[in-house]
Protein backbone atom coordinates (compact mmCIF):
# COMPACT_ATOMS: atom_id res chain seq x y z
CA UNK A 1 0.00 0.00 0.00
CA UNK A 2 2.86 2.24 0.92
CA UNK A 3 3.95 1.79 -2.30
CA UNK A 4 0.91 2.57 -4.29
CA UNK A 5 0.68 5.56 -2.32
CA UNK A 6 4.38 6.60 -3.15
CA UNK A 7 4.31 5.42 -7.34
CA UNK A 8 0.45 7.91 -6.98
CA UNK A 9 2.60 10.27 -5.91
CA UNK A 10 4.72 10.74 -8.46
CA UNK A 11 2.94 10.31 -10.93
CA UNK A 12 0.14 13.31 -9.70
CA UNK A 13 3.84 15.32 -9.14
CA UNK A 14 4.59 14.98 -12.76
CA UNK A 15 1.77 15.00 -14.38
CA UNK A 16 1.23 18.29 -12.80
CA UNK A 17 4.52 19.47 -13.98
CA UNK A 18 3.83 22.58 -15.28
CA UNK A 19 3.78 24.27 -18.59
CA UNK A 20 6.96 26.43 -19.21
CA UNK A 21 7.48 29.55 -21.60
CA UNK A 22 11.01 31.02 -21.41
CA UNK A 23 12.26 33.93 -22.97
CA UNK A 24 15.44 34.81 -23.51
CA UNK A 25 16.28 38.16 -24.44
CA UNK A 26 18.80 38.20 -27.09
CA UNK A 27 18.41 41.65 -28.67
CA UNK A 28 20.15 45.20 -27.56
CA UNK A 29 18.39 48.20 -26.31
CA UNK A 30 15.06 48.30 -23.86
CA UNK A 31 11.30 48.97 -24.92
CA UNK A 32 8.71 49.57 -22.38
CA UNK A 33 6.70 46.76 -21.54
CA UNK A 34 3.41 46.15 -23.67
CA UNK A 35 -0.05 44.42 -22.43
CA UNK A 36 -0.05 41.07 -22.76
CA UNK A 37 -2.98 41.69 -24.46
CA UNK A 38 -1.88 43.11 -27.11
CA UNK A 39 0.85 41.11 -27.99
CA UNK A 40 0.40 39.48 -31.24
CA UNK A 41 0.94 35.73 -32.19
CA UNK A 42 2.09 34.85 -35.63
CA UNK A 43 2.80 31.92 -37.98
CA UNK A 44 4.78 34.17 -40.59
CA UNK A 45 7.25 36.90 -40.81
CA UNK A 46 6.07 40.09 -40.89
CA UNK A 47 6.53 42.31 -43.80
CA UNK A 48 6.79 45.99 -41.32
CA UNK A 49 9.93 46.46 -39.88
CA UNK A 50 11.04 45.16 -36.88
CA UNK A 51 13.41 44.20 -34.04
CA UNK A 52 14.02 41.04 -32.80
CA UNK A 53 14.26 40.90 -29.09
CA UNK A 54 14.30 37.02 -27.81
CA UNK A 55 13.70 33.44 -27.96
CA UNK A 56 10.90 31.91 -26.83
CA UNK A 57 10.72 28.10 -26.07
CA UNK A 58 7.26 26.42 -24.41
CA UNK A 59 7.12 23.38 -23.07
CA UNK A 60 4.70 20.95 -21.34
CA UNK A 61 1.54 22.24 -22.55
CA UNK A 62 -1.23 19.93 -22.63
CA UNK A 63 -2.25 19.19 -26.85
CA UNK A 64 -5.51 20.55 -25.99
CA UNK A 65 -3.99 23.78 -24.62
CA UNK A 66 -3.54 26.00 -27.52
CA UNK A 67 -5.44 29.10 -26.53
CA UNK A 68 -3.71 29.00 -22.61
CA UNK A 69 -0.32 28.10 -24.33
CA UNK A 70 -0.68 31.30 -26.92
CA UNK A 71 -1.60 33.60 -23.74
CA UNK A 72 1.07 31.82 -21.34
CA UNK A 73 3.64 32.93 -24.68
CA UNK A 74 2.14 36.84 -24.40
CA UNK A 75 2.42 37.04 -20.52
CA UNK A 76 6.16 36.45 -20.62
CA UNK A 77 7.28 38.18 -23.82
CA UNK A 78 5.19 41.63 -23.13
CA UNK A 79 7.70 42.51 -20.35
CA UNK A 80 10.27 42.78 -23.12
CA UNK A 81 7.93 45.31 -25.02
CA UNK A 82 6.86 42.69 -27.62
CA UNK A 83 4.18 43.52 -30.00
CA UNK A 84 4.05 40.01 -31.08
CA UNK A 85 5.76 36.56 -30.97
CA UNK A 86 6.24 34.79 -34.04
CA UNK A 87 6.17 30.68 -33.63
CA UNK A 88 8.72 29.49 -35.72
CA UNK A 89 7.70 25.94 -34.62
CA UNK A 90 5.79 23.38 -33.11
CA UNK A 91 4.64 20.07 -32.38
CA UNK A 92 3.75 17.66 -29.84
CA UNK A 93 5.59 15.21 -27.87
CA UNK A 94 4.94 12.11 -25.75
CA UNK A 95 4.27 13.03 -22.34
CA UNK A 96 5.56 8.98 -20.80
CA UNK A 97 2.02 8.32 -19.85
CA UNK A 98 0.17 7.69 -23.08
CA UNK A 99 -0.90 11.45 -23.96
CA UNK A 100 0.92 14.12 -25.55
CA UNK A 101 2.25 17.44 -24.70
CA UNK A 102 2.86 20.46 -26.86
CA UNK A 103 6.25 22.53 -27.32
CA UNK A 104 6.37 25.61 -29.37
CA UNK A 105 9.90 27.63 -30.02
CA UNK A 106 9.74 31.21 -31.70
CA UNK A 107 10.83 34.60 -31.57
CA UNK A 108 9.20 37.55 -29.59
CA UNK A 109 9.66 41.08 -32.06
CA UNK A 110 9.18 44.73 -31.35
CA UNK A 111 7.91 46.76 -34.36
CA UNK A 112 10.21 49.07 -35.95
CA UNK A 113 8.82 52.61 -35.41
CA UNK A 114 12.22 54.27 -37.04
């Protein structure tokens, strides 16, 4: 029983592992934070102008999770004054307990106002 109670365990701890966004800022300079709102999520280049200020890399998302993945993406590149994030790519990987998880890499942009 002890050891039901210990394998339950860890598998509640990591299948509760949480979803992870990380940016990275890679770009010079400093732009006042935007609303997370705001911030854009794209598939393609844009054609304006614009400067590239990190790396974004998600992990751990649930496959059904686009929406809170997409807003998860916004909350942590807005600090850096992105007006959008463009996914560069995605996909889904096994999660070791029969579903699958998404992962997402891309790269968060502040519009060119120059």
């Amino acid at each position: 029983m002890k050891n039901l109670a210990i394998v339950l365990g860890i598998a509640f701890l990591v299948g509760c592992a949480s979803a992870k966004v990380d940016v990275t800022k890679t770009g010079k300079g400093y732009y006042e934070p935007t609303k997370a709102s705001v911030v854009q999520i794209l598939k393609t280049v844009p054609e304006k102008s614009y400067v590239e200020l990190g790396t974004v890399t998600v992990t751990g998302f649930k496959s059904g999770d686009v929406a809170k993945m997409h807003n998860a993406v916004r909350a942590e590149a807005a600090p850096l004054g992105a007006d959008a994030v463009v996914l560069t790519g995605e996909g889904m990987t096994p999660d070791g307990w029969g579903g699958m998880t998404r992962w997402a890499t891309g790269v968060a942009i502040h519009y060119d106002t120059e």
